[in-house]
PDB file of N, CA and C in Angstrom:
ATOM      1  N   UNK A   1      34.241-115.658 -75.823  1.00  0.00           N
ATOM      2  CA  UNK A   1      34.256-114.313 -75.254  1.00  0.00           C
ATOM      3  C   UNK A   1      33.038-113.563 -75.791  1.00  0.00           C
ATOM      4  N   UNK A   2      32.348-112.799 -74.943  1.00  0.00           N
ATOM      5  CA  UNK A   2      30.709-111.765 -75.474  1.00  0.00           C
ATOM      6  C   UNK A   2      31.623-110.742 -75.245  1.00  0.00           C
ATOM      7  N   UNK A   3      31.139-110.075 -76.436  1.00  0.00           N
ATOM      8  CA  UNK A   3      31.032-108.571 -77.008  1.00  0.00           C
ATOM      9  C   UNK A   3      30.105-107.702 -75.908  1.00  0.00           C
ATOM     10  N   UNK A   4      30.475-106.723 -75.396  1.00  0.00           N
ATOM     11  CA  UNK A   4      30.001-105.393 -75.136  1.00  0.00           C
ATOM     12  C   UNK A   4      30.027-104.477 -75.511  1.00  0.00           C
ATOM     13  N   UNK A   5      28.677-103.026 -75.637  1.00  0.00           N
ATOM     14  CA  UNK A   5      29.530-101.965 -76.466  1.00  0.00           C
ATOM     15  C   UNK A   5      28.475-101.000 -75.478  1.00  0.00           C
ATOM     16  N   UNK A   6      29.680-100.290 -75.006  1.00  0.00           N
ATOM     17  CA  UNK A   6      28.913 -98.888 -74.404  1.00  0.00           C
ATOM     18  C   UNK A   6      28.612 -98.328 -74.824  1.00  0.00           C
ATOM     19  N   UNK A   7      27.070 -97.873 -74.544  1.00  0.00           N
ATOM     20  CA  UNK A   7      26.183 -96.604 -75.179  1.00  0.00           C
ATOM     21  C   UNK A   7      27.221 -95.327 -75.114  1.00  0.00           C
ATOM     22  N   UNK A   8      27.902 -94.672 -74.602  1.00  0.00           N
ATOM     23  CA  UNK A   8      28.670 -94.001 -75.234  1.00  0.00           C
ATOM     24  C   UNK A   8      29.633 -94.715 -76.065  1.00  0.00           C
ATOM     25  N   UNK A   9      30.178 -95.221 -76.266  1.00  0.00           N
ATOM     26  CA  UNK A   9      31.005 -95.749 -77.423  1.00  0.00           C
ATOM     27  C   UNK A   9      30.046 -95.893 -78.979  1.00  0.00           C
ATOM     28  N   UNK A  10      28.809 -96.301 -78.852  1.00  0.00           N
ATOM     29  CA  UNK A  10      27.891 -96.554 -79.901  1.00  0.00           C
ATOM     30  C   UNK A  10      27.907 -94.777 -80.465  1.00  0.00           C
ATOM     31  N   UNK A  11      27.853 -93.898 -79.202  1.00  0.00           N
ATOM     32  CA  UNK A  11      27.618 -92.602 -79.599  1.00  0.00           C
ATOM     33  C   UNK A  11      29.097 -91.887 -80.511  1.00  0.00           C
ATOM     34  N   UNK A  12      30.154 -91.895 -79.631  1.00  0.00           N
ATOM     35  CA  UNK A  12      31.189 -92.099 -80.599  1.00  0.00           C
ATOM     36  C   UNK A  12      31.539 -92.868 -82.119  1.00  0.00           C
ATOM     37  N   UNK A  13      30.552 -93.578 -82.227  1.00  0.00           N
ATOM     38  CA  UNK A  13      30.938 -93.859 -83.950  1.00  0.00           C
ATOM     39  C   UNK A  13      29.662 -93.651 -85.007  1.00  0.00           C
ATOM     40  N   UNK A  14      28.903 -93.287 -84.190  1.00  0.00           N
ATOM     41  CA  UNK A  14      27.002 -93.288 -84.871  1.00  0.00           C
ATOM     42  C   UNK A  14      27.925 -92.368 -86.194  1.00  0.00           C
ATOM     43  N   UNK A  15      28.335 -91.311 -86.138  1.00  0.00           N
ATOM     44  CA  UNK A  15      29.031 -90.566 -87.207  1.00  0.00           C
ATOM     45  C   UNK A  15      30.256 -91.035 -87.983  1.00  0.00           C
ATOM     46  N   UNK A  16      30.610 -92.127 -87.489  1.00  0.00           N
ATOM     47  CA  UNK A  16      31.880 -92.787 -88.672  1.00  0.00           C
ATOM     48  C   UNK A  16      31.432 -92.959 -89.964  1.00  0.00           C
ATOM     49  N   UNK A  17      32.243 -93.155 -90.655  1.00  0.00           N
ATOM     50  CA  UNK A  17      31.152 -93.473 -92.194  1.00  0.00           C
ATOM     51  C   UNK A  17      31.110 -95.081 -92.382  1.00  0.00           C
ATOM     52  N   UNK A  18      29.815 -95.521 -92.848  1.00  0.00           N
ATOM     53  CA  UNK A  18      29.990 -96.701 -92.955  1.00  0.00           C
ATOM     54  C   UNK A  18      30.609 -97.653 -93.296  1.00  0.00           C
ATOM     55  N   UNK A  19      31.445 -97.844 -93.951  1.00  0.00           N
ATOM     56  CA  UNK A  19      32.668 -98.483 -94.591  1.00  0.00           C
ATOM     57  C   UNK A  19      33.734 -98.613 -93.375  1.00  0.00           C
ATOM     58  N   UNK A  20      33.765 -97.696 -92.502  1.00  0.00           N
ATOM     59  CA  UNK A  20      34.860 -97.741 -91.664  1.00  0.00           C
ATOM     60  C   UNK A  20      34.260 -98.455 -90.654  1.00  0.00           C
ATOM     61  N   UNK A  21      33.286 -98.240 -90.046  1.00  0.00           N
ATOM     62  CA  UNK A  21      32.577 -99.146 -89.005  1.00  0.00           C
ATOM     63  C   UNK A  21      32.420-100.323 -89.637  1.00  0.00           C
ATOM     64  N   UNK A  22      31.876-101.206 -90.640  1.00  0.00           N
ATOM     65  CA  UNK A  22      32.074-102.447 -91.213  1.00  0.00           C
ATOM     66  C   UNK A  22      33.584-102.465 -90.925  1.00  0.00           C
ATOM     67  N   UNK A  23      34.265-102.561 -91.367  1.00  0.00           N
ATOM     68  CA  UNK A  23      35.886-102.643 -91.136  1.00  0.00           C
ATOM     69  C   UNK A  23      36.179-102.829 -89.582  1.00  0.00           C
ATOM     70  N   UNK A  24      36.357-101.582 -88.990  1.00  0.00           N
ATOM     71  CA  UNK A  24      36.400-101.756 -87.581  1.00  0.00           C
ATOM     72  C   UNK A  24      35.466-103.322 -86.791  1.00  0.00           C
ATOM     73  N   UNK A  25      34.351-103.295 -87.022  1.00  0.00           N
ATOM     74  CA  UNK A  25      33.871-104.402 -86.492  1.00  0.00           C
ATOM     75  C   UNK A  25      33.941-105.756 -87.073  1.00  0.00           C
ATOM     76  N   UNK A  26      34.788-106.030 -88.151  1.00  0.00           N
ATOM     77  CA  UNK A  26      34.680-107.108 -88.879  1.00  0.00           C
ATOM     78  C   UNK A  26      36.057-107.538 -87.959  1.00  0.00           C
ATOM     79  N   UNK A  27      37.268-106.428 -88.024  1.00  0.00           N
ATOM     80  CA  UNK A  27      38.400-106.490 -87.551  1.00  0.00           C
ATOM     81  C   UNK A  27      38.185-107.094 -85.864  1.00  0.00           C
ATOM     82  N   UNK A  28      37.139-106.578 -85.384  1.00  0.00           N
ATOM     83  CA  UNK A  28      36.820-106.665 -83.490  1.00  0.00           C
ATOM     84  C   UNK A  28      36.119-108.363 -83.518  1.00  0.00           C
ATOM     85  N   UNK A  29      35.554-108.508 -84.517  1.00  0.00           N
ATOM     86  CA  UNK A  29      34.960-110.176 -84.866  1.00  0.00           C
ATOM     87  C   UNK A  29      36.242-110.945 -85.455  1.00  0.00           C
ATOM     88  N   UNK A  30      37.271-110.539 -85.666  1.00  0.00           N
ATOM     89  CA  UNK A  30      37.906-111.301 -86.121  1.00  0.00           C
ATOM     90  C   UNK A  30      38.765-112.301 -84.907  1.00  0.00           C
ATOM     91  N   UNK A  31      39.247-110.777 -84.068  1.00  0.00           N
ATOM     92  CA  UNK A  31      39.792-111.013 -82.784  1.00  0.00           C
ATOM     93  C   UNK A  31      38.773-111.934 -82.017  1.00  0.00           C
ATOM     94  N   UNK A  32      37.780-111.893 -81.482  1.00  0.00           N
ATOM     95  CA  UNK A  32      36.655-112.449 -81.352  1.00  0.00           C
ATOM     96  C   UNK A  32      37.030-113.957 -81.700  1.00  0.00           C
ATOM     97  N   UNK A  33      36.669-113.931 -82.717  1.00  0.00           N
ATOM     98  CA  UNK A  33      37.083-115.345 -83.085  1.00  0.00           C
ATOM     99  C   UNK A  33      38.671-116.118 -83.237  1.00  0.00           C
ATOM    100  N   UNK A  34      39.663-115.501 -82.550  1.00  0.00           N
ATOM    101  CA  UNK A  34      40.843-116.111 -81.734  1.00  0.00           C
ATOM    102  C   UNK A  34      41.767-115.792 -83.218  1.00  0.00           C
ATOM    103  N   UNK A  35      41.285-115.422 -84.312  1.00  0.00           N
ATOM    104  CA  UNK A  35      42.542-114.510 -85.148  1.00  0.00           C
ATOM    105  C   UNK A  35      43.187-113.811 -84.796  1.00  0.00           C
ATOM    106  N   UNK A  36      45.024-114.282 -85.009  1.00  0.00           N
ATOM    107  CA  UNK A  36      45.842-113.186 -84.878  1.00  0.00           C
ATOM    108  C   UNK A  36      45.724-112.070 -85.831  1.00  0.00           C
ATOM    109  N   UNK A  37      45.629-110.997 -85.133  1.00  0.00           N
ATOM    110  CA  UNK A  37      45.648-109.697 -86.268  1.00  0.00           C
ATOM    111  C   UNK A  37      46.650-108.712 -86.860  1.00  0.00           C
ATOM    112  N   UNK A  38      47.002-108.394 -88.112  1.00  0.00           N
ATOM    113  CA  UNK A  38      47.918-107.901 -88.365  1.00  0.00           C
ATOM    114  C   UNK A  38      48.232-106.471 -87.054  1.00  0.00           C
ATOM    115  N   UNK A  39      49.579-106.056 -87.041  1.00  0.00           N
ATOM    116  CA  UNK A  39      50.219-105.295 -85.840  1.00  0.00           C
ATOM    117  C   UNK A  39      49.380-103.996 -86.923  1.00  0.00           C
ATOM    118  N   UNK A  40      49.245-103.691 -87.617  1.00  0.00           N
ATOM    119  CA  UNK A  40      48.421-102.325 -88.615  1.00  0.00           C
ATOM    120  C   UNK A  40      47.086-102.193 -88.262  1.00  0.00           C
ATOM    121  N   UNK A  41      46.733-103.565 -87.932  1.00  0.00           N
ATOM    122  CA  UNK A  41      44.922-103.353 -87.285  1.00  0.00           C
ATOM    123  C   UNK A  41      44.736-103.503 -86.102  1.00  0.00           C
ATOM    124  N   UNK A  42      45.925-103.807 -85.099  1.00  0.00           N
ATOM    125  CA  UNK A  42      45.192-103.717 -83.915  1.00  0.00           C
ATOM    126  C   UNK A  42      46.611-104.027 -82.938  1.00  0.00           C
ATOM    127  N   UNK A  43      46.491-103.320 -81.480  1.00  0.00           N
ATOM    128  CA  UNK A  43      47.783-103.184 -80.667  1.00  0.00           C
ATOM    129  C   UNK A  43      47.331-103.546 -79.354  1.00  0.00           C
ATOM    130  N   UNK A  44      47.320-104.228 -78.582  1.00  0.00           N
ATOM    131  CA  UNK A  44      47.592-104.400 -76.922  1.00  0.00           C
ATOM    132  C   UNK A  44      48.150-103.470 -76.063  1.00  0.00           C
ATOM    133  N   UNK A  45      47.881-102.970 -75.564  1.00  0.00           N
ATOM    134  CA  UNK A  45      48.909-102.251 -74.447  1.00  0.00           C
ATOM    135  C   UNK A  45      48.363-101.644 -73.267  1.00  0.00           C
ATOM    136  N   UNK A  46      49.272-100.946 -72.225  1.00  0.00           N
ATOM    137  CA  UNK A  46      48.770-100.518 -70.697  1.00  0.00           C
ATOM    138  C   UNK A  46      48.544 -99.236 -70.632  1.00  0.00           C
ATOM    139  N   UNK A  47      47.607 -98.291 -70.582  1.00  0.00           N
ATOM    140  CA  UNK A  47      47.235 -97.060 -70.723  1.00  0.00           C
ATOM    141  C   UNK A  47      48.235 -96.490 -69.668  1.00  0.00           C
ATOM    142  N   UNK A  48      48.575 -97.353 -68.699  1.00  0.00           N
ATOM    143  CA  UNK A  48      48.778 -97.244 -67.274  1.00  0.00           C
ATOM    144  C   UNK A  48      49.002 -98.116 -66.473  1.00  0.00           C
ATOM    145  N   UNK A  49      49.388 -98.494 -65.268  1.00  0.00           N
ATOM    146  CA  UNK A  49      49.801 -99.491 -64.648  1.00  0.00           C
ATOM    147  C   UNK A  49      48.170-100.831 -64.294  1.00  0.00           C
ATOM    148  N   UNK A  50      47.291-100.081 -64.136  1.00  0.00           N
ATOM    149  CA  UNK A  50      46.197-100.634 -63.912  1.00  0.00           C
ATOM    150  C   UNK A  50      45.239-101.075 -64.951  1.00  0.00           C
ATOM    151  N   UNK A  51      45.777-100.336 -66.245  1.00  0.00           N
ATOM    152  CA  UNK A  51      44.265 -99.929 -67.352  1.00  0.00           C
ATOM    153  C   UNK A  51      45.249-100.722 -68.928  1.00  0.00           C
ATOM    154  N   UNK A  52      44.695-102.074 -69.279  1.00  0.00           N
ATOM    155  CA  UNK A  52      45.273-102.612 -70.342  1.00  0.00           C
ATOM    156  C   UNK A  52      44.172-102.547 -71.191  1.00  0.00           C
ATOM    157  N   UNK A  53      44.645-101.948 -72.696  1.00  0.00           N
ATOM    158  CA  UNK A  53      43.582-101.791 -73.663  1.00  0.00           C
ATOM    159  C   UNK A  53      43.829-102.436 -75.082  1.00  0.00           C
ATOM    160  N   UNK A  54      42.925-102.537 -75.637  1.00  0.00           N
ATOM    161  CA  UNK A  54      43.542-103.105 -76.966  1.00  0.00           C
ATOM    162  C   UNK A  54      42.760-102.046 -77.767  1.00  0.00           C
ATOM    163  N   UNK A  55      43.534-101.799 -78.816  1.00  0.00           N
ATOM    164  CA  UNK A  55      43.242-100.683 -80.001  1.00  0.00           C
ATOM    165  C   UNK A  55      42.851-101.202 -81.123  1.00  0.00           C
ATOM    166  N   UNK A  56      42.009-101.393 -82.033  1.00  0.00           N
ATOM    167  CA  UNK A  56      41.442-101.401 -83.225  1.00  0.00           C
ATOM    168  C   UNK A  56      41.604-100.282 -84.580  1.00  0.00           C
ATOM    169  N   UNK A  57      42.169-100.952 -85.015  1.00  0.00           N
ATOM    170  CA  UNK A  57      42.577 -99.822 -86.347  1.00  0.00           C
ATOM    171  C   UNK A  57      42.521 -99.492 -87.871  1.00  0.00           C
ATOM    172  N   UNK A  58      41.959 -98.487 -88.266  1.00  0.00           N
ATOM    173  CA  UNK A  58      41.701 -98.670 -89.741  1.00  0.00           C
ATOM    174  C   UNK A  58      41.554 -97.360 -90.574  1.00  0.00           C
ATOM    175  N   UNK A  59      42.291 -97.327 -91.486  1.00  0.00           N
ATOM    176  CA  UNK A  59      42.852 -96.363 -91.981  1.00  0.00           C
ATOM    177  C   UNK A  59      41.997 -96.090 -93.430  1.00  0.00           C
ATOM    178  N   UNK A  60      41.061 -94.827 -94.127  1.00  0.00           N
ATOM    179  CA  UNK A  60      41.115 -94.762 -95.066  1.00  0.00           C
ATOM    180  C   UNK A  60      40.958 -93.729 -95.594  1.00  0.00           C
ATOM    181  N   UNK A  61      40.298 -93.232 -96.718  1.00  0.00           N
ATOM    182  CA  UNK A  61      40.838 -92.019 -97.516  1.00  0.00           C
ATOM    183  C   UNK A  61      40.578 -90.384 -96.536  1.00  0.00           C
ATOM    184  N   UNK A  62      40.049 -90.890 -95.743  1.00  0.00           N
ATOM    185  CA  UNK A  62      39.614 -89.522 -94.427  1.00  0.00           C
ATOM    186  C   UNK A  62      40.526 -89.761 -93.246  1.00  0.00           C
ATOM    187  N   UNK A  63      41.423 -90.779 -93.163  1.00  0.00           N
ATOM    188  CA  UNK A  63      42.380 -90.556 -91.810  1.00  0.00           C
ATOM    189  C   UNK A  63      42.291 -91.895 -91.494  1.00  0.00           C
ATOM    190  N   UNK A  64      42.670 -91.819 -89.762  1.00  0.00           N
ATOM    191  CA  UNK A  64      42.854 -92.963 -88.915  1.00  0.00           C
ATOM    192  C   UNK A  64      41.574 -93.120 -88.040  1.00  0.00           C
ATOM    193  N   UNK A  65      40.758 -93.928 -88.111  1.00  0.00           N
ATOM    194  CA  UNK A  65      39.749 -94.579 -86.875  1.00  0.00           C
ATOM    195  C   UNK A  65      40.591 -95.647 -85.985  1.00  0.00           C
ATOM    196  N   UNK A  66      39.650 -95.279 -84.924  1.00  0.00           N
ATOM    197  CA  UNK A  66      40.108 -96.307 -84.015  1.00  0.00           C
ATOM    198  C   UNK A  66      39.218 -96.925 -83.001  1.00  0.00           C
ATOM    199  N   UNK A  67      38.868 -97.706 -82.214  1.00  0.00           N
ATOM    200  CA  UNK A  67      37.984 -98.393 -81.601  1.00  0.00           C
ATOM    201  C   UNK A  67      38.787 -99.000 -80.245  1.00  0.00           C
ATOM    202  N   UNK A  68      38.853 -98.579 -79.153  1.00  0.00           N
ATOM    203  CA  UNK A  68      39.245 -98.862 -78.118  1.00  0.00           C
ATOM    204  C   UNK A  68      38.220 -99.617 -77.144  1.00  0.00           C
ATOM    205  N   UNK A  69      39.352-100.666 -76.202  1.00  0.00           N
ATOM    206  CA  UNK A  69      38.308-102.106 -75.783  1.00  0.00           C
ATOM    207  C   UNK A  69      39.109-102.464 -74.418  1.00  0.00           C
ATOM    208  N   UNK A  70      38.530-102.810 -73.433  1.00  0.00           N
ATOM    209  CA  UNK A  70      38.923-103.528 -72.805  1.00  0.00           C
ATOM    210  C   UNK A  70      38.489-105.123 -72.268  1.00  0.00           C
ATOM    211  N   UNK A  71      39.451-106.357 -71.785  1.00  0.00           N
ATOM    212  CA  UNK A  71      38.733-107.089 -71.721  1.00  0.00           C
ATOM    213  C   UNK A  71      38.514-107.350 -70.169  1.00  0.00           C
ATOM    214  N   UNK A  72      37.525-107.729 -69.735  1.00  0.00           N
ATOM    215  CA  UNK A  72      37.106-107.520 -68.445  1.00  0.00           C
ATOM    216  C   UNK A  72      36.600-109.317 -67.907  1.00  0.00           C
ATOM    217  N   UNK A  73      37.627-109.580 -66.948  1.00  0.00           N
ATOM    218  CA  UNK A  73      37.774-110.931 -66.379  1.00  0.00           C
ATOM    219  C   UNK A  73      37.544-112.120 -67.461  1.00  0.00           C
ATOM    220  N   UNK A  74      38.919-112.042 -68.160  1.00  0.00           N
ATOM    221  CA  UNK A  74      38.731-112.391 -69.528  1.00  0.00           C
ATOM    222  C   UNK A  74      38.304-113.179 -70.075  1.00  0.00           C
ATOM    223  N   UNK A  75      36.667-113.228 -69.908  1.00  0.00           N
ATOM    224  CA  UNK A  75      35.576-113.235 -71.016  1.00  0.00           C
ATOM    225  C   UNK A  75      34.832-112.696 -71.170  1.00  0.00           C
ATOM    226  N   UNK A  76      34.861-110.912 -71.631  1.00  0.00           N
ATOM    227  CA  UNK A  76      34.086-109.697 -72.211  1.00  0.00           C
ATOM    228  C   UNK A  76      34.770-109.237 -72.650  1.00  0.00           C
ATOM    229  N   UNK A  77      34.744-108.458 -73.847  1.00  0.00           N
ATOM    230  CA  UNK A  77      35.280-107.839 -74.671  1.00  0.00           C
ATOM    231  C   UNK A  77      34.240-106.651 -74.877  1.00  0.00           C
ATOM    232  N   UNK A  78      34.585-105.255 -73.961  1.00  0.00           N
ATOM    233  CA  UNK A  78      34.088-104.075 -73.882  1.00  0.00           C
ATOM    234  C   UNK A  78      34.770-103.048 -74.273  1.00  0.00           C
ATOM    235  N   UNK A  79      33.731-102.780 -75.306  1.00  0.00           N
ATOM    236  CA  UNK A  79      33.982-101.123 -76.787  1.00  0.00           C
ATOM    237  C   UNK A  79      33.847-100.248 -75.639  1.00  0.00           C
ATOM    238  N   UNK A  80      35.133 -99.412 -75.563  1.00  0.00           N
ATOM    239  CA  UNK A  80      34.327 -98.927 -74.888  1.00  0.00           C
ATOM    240  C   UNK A  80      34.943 -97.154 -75.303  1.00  0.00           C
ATOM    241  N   UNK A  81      35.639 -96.839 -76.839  1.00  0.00           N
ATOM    242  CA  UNK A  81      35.648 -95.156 -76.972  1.00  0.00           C
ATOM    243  C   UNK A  81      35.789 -95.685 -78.611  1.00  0.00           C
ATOM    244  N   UNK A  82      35.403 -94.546 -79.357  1.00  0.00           N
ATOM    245  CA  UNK A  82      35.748 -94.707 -80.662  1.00  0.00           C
ATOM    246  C   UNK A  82      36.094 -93.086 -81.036  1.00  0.00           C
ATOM    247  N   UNK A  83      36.682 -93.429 -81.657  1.00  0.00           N
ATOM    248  CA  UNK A  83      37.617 -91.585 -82.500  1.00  0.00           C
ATOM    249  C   UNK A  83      38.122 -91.907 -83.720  1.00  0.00           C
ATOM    250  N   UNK A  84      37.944 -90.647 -84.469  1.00  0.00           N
ATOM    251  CA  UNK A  84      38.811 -90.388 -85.398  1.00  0.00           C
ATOM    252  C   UNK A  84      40.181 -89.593 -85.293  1.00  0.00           C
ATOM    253  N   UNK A  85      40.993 -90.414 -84.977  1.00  0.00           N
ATOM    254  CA  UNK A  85      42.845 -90.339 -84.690  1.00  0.00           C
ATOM    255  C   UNK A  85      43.650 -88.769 -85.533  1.00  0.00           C
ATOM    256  N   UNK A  86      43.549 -87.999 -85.180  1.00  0.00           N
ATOM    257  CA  UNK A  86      44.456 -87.105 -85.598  1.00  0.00           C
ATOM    258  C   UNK A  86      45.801 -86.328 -85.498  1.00  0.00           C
ATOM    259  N   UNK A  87      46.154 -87.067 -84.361  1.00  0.00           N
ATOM    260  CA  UNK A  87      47.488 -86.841 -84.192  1.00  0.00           C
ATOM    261  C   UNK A  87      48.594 -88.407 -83.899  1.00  0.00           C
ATOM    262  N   UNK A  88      49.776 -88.444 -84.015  1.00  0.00           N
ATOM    263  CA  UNK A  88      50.722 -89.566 -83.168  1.00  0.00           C
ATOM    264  C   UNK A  88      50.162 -89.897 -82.573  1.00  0.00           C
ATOM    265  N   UNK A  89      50.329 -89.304 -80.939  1.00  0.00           N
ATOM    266  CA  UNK A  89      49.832 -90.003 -79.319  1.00  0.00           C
ATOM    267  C   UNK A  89      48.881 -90.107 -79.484  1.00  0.00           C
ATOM    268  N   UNK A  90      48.487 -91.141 -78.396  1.00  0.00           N
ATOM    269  CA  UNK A  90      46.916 -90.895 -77.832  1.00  0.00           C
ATOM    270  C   UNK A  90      46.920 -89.802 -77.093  1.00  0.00           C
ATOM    271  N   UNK A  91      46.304 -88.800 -77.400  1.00  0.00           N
ATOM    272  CA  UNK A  91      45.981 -87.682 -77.085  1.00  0.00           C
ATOM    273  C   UNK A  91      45.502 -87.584 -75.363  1.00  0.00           C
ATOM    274  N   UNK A  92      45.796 -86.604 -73.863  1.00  0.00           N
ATOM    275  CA  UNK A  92      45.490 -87.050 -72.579  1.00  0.00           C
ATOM    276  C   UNK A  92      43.956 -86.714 -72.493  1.00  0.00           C
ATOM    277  N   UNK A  93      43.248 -86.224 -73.284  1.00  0.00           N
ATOM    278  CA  UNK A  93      42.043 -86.177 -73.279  1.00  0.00           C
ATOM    279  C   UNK A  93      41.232 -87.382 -73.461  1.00  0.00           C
ATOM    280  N   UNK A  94      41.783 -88.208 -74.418  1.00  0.00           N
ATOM    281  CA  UNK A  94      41.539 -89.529 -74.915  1.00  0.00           C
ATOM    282  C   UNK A  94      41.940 -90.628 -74.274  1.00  0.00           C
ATOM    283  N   UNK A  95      43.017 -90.137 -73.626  1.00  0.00           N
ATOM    284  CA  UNK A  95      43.174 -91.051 -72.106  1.00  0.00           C
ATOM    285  C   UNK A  95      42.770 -91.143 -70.686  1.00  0.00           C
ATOM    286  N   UNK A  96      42.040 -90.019 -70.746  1.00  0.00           N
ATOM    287  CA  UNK A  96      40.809 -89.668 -69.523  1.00  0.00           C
ATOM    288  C   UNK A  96      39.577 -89.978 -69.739  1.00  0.00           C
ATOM    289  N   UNK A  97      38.769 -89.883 -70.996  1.00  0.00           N
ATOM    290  CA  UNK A  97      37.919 -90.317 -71.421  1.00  0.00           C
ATOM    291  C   UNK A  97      38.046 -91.972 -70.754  1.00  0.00           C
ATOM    292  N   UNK A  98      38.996 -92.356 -71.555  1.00  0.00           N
ATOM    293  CA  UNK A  98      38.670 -94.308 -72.049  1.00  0.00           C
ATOM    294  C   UNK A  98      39.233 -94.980 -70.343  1.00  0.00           C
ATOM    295  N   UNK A  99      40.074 -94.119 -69.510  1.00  0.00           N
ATOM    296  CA  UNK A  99      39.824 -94.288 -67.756  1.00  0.00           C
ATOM    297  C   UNK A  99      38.737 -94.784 -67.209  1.00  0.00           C
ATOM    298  N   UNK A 100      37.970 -93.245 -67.725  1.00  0.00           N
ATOM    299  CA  UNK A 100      36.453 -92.862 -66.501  1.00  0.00           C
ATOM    300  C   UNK A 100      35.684 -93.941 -67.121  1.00  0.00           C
ATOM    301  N   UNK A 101      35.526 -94.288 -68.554  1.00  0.00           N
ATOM    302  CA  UNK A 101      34.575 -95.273 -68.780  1.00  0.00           C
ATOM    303  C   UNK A 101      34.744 -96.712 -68.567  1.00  0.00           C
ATOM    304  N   UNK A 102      36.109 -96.880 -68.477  1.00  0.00           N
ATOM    305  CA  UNK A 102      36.457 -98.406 -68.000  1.00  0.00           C
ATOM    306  C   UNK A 102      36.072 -98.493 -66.950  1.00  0.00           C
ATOM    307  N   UNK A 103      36.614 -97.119 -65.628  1.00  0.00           N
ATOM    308  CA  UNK A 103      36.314 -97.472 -63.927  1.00  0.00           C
ATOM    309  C   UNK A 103      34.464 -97.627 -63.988  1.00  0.00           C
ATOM    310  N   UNK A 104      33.821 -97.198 -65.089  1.00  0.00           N
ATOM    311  CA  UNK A 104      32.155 -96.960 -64.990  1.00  0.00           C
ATOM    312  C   UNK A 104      32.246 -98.330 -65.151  1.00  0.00           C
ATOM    313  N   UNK A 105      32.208 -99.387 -65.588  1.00  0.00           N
ATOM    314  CA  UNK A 105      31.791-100.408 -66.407  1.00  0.00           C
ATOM    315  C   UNK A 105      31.084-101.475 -65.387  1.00  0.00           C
ATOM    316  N   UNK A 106      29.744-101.680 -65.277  1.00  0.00           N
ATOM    317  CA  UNK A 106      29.309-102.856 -64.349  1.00  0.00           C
ATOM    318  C   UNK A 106      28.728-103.392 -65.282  1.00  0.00           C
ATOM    319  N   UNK A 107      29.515-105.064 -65.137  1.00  0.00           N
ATOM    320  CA  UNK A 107      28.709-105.964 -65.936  1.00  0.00           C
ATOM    321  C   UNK A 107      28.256-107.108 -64.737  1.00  0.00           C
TER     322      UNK A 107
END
């Protein structure tokens, strides 16, 4: 499977702190390389009937990051929102966002 990462998604984490982006992407290489991942670092699920995402996760002394992906005719694996998590839900702002950029995606 090749890695993709949307220039907005790159823009969403340019400000993470480094430690958390090592983490996050070690975690996205892990998957990558056909490791099951603990249910604490990372979740599957359907935004929506049409839109299946997988979540990336990592927690440290500043909160929750997260790295959202979809895989696209499954062999791409496309970054395609990154945030720092501050509430429970995924927030509907954060679910409109990671929509519009999936329906954008031409590979």
């Amino acid at each position: 499977m090749r890695l993709v990462q949307l220039d907005a998604f790159l823009k969403d984490i340019r400000d993470f702190p480094l430690e958390t982006k090592e983490d996050l992407l070690s975690l996205i290489h892990r998957f990558l390389n056909g490791e099951n991942l603990n249910r604490n670092d990372f979740k599957t699920f359907k935004l929506d009937k049409n839109t299946k995402i997988q979540e990336f996760r990592v927690k440290d002394h500043m909160g929750n990051w997260r790295v959202i992906s979809t895989i696209i005719q499954g062999q791409t694996l496309v970054l395609v929102y990154g945030f720092h998590k501050k509430s429970q839900e995924l927030q509907e702002k954060d679910k409109d966002t990671i929509r519009a950029r999936i329906r954008r995606i031409d590979l």
